[in-house]
Protein backbone atom coordinates (compact mmCIF):
# COMPACT_ATOMS: atom_id res chain seq x y z
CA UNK A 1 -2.13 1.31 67.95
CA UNK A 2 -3.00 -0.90 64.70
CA UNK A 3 -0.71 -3.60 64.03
CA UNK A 4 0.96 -3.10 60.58
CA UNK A 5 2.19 -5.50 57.93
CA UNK A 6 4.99 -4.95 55.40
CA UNK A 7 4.33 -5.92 51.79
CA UNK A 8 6.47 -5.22 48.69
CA UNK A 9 8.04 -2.04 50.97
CA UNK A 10 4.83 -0.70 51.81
CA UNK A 11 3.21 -0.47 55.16
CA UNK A 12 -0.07 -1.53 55.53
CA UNK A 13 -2.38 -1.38 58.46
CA UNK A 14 -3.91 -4.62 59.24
CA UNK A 15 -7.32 -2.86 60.33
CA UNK A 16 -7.42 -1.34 57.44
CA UNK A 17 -9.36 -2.16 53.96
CA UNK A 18 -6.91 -2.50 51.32
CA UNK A 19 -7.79 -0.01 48.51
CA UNK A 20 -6.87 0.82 44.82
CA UNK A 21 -4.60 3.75 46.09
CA UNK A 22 -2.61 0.36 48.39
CA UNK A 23 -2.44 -1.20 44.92
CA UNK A 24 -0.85 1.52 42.95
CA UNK A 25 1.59 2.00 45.45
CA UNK A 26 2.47 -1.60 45.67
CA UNK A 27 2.51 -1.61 41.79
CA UNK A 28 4.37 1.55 41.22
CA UNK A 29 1.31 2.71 38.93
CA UNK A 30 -1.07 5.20 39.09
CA UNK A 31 -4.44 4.82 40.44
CA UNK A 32 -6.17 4.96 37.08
CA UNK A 33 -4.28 2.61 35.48
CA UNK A 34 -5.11 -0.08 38.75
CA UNK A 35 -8.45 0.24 37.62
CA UNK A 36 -8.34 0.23 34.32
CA UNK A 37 -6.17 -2.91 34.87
CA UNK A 38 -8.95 -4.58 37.09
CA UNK A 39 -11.13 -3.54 34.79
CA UNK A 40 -9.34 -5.42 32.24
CA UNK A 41 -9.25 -2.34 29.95
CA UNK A 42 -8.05 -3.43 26.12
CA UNK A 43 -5.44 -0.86 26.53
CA UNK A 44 -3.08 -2.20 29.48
CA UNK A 45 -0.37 -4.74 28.88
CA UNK A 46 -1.38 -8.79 30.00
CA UNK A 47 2.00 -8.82 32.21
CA UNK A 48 0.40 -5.21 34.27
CA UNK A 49 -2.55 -6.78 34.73
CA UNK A 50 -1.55 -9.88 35.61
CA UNK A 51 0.74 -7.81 38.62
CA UNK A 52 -1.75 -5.90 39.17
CA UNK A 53 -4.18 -8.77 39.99
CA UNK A 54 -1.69 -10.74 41.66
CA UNK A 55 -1.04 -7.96 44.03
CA UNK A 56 -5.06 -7.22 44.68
CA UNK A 57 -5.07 -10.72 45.41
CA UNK A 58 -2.35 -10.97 47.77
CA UNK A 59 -3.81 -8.12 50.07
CA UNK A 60 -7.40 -9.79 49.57
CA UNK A 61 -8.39 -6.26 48.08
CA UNK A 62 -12.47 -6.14 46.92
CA UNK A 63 -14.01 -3.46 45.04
CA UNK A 64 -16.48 -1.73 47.09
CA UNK A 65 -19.74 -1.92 44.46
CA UNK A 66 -21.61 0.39 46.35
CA UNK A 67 -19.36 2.91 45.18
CA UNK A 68 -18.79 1.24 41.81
CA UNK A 69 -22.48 1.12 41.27
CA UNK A 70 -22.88 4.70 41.86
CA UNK A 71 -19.30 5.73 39.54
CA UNK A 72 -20.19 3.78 37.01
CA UNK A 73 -23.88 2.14 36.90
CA UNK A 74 -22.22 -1.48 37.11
CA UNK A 75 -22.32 -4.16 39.71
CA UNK A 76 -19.77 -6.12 38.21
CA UNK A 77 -21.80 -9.35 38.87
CA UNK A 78 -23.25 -11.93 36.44
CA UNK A 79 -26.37 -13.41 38.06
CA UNK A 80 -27.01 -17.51 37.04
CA UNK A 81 -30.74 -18.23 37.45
CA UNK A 82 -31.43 -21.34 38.69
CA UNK A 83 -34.76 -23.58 39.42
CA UNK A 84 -35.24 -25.29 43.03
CA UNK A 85 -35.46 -28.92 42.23
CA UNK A 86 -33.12 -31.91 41.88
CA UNK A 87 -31.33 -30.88 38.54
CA UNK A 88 -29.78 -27.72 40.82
CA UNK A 89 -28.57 -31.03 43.11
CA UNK A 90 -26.85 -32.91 40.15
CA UNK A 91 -23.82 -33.08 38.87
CA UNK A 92 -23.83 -31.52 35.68
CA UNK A 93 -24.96 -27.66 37.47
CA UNK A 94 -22.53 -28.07 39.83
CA UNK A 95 -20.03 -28.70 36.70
CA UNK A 96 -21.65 -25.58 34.88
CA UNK A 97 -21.58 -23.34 38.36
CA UNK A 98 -17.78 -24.35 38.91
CA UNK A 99 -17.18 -23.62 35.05
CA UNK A 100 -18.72 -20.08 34.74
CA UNK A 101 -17.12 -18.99 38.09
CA UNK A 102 -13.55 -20.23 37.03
CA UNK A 103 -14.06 -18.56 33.55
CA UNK A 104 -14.86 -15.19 35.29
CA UNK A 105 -12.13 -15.68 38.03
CA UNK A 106 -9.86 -13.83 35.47
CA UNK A 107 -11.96 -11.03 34.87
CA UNK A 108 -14.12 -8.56 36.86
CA UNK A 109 -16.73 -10.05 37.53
CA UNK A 110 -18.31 -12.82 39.79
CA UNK A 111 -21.17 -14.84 39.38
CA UNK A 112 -24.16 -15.13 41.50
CA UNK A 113 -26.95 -17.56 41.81
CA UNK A 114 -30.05 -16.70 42.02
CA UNK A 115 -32.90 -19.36 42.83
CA UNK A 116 -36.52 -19.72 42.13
CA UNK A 117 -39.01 -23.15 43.09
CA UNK A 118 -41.06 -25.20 40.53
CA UNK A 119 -44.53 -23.52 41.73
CA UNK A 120 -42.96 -19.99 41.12
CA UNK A 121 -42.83 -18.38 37.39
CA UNK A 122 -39.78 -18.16 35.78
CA UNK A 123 -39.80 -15.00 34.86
CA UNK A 124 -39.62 -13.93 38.62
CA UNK A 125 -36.16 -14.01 39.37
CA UNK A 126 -35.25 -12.15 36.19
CA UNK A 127 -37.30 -9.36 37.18
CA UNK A 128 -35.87 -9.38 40.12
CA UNK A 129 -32.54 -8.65 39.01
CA UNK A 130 -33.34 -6.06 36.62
CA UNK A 131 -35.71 -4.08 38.63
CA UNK A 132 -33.05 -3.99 41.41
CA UNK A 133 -29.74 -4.06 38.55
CA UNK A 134 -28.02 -6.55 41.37
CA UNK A 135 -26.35 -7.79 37.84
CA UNK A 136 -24.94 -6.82 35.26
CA UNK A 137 -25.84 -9.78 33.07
CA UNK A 138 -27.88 -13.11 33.52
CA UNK A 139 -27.45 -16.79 31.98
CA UNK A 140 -30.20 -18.77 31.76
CA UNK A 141 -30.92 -22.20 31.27
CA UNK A 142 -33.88 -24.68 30.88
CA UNK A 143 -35.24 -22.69 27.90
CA UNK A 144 -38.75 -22.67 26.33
CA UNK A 145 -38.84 -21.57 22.28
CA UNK A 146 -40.44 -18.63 23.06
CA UNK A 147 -38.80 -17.77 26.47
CA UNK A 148 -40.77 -14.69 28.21
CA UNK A 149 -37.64 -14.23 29.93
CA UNK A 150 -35.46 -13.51 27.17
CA UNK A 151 -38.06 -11.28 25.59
CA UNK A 152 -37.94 -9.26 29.05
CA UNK A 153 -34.64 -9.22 29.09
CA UNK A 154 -34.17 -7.73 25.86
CA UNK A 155 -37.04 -5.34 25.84
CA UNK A 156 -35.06 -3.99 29.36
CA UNK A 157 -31.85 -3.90 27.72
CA UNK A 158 -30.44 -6.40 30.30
CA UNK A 159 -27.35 -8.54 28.95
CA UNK A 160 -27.68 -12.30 28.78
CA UNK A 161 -26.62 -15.61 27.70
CA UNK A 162 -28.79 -18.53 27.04
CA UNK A 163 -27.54 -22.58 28.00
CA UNK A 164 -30.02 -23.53 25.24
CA UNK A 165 -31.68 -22.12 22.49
CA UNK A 166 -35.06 -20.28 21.78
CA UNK A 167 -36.64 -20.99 18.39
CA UNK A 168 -36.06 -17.36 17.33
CA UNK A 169 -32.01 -17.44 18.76
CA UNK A 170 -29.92 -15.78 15.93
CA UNK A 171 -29.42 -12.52 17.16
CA UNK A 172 -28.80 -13.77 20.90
CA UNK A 173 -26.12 -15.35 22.30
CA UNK A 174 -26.16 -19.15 22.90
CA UNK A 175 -24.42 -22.46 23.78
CA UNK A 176 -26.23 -25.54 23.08
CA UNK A 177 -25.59 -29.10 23.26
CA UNK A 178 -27.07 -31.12 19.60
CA UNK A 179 -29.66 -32.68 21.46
CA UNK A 180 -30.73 -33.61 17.66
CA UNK A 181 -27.59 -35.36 17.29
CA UNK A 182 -28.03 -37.05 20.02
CA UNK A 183 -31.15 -38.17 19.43
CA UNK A 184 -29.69 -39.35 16.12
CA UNK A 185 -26.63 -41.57 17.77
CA UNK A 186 -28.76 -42.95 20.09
CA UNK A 187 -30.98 -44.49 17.35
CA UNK A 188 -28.46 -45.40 15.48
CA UNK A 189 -26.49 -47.30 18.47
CA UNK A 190 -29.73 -49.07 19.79
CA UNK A 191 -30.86 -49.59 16.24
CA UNK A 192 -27.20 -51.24 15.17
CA UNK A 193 -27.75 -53.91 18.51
CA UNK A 194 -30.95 -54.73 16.70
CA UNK A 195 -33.50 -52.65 18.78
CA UNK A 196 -36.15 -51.36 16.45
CA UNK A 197 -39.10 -50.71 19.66
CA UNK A 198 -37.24 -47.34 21.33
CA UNK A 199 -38.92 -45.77 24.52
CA UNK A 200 -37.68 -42.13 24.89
CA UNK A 201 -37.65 -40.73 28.10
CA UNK A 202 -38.21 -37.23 27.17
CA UNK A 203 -37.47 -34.32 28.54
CA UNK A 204 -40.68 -32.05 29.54
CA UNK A 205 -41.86 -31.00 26.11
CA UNK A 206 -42.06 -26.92 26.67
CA UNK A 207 -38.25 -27.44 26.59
CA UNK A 208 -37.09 -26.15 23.18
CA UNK A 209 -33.90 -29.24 23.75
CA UNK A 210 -36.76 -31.77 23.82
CA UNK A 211 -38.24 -30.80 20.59
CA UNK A 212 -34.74 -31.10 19.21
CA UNK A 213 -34.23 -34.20 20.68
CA UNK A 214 -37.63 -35.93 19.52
CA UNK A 215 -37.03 -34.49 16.22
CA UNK A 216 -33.55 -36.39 15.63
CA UNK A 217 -35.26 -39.12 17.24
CA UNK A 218 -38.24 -39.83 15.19
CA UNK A 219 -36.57 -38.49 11.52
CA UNK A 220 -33.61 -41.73 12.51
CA UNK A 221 -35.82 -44.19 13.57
CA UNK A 222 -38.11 -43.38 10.10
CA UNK A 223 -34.79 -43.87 7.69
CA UNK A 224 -33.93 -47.13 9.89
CA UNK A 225 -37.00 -48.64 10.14
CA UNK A 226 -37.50 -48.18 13.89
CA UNK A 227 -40.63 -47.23 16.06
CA UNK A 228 -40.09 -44.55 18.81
CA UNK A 229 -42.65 -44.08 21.56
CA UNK A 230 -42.39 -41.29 24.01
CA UNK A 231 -42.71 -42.25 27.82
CA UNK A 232 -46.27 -41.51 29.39
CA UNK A 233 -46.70 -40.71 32.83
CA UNK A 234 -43.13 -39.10 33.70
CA UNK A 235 -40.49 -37.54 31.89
CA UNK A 236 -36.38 -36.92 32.62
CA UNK A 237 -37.30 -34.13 35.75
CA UNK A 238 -39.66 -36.64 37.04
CA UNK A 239 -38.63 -38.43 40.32
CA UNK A 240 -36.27 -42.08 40.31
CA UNK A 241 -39.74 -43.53 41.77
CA UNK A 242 -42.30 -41.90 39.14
CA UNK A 243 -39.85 -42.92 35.99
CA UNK A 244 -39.86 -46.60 37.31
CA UNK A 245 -43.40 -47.06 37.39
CA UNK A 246 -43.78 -45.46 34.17
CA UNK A 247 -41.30 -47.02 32.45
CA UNK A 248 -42.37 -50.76 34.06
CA UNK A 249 -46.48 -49.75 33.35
CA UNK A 250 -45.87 -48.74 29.60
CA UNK A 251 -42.93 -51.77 28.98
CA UNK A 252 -45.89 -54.37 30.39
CA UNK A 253 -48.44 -53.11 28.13
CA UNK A 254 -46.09 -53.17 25.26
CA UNK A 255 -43.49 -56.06 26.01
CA UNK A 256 -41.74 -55.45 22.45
CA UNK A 257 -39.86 -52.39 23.96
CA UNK A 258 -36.15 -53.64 23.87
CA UNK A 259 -34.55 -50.26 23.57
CA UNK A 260 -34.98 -47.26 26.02
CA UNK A 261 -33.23 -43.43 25.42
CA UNK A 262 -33.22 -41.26 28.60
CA UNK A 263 -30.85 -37.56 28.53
CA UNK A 264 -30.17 -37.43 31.91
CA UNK A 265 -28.02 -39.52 34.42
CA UNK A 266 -30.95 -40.02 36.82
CA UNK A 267 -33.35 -40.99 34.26
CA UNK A 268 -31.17 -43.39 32.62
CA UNK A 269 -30.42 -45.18 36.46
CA UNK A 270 -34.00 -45.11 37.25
CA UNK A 271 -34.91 -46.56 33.42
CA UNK A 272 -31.90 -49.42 34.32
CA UNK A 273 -33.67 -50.42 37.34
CA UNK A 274 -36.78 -50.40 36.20
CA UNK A 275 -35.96 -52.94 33.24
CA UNK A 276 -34.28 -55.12 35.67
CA UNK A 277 -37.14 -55.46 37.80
CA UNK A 278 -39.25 -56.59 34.61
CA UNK A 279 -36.36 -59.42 33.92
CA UNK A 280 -34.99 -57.41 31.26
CA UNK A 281 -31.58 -57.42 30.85
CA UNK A 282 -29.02 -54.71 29.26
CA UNK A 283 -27.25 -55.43 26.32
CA UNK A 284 -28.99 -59.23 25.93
CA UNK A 285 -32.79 -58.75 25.92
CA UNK A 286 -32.97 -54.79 25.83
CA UNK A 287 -30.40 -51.67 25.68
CA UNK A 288 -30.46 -47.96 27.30
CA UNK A 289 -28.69 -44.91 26.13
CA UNK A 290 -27.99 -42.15 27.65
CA UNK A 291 -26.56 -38.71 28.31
CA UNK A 292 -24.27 -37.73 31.31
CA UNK A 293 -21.80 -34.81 31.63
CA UNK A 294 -19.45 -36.71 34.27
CA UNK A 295 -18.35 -39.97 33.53
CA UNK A 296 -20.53 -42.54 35.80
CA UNK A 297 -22.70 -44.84 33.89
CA UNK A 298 -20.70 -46.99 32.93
CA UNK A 299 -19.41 -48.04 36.17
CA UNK A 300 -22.97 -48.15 37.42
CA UNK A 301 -23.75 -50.56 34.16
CA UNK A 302 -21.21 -51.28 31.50
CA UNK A 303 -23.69 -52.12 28.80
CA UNK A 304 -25.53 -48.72 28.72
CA UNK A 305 -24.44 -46.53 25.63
CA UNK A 306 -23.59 -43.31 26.92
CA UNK A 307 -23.30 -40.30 24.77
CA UNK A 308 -21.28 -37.45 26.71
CA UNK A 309 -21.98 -33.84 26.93
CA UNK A 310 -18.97 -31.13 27.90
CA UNK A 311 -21.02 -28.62 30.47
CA UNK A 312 -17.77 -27.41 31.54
CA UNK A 313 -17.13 -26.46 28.03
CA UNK A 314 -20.83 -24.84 28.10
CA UNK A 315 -20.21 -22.95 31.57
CA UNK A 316 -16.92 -21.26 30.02
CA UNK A 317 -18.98 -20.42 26.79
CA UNK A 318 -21.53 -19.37 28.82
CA UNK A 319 -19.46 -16.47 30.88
CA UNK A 320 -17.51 -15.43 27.52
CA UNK A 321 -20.66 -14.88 26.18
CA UNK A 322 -22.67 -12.76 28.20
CA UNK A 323 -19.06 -10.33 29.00
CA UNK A 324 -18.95 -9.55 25.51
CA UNK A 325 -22.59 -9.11 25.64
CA UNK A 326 -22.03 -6.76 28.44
CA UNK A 327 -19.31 -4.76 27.32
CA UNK A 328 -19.40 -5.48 24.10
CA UNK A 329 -23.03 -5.17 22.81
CA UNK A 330 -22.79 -3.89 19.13
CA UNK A 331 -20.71 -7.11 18.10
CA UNK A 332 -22.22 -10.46 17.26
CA UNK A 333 -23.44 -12.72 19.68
CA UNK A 334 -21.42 -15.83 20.97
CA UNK A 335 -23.27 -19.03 19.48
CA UNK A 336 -21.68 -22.04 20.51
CA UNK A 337 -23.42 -25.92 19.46
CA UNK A 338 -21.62 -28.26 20.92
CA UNK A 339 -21.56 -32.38 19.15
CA UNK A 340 -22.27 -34.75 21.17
CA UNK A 341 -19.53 -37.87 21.82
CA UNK A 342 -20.31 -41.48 22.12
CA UNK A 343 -19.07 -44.19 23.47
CA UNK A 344 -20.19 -48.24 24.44
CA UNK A 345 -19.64 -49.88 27.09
């Protein structure tokens, strides 16, 4: 005989997989208006949901998507494509993974990752998803300024959101940190501590944020009366090791670097090490900014000027975003461009 459990005066079998039927009776509502409420339909009250929720929650009910696949044609799952290398590792995806999952946590949906390696195309994983519809939407990141994966994704009809910007983005929707900006306080920090011979450590250049980034870069450095130089031999993805050698081969050759810009945390620690082991040091003989998402640098170096970027602010964006581009597709995108913030050490 199955053991039974009483909840809210209803009896409910503990072998048994709670269903929507379980939550109407619970609820005292009809089994339409359960899913409707799950389905966070415009037309039920925030307090029924909210039961409603609480009470699918409580009995650990889950949707079977099988059968919601086959109803209604949708997975209710948002699929975050991701590449294989050490920026999945850091600190700032984790942020943006933990961000778009808590952002969807009140809605239908639930988020996915979905992985591909450096030596395998891009477009791959997108494919993937829409040639088996395992999602119902897709954010992207790392993107290109003509991104073949947003042009298949539109020419499928597949919802998406982009952590970036192509160079043709005004009809899709968007969040993007100023990397222009930042390009532009960086300059202007190093530039006010009397640097005028700036290193960028740039990102890889078929990323459309790089261009941005150069761009603020070079046009700030031309109305100060600064030279920029962009790193040879490695860029921010590179390895701690490879960004060390390059920095300490190109800083030898050219000893009147005193001023070094690198947009990522690892980057910016391998650049610091790197100028130590020449002699240099920060804020006397040389300076380093940089962008992190999580406050650290500091405490690894108080002299390094660190401009912050909000990826938890992105992540949320992000899952808004492609929901509305989901159910929502005849109203404008969601564009967000988010300004950098600065601080010194």
């Amino acid at each position: 005989m199955a053991k039974t459990g009483k909840q809210d005066g209803l009896n409910v079998a503990a072998n048994q997989r709670p269903t929507l039927k379980t939550i109407a009776s619970m609820a005292g509502l009809s089994v339409p208006t359960v899913s409707r409420a799950l389905s966070d339909a415009p037309d039920i009250g925030k307090s029924t949901k909210a039961r409603v929720r609480a009470i699918a929650q409580e009995i650990g009910y889950r949707p079977n998507r099988a059968g919601l696949r086959l109803r209604t044609g949708k997975t209710n799952v948002i699929a975050l494509v991701l590449r294989t290398d050490n920026d999945v590792m850091n600190h700032n995806t984790a942020r943006l993974i933990t961000s778009i999952a808590s952002e969807l946590r009140a809605t239908p949906y639930h988020m996915i990752v979905i992985p591909y390696f450096p030596d395998e195309s891009p477009l791959n994983p997108v494919k993937y998803v829409v040639q088996t519809r395992s999602a119902d939407g897709v954010i992207l990141n790392r993107i290109q300024p003509d991104d073949e994966r947003v042009r298949y994704l539109r020419e499928n009809g597949c919802p998406f959101a982009t952590h970036g910007r192509t160079q043709d983005c005004a009809n899709e929707p968007y969040f993007d940190f100023d990397n222009h900006v930042f390009g532009t306080e960086c300059v202007t920090q190093l530039v006010a501590k009397d640097r005028r011979n700036i290193l960028v450590l740039a990102p890889p250049m078929d990323q459309n944020y790089a261009r941005h980034l150069m761009a603020g870069c070079r046009e700030t450095a031309a109305r100060l009366g600064a030279t920029i130089t962009t790193l040879t031999g490695a860029n921010s993805d590179s390895s701690v090791e490879d960004i060390q050698a390059a920095i300490q081969k190109q800083v030898r050759a050219d000893p009147t670097i005193d001023g070094i810009i690198a947009p990522a945390v690892q980057a910016a620690f391998a650049a610091a090490v790197a100028l130590e082991g020449l002699g240099r040091e920060l804020g006397k003989n040389c300076d380093l900014a940089a962008k992190e998402a999580i406050p650290f640098l500091n405490a690894f170096r108080n002299e390094i000027i660190v401009v912050s970027e909000d990826v938890a602010k992105a992540g949320a964006f992000l899952a808004r975003a492609v929901v509305q581009a989901i159910e929502h597709p005849d109203r404008p995108p969601l564009q967000g461009l988010d300004a950098p913030g600065s601080r010194s050490g």
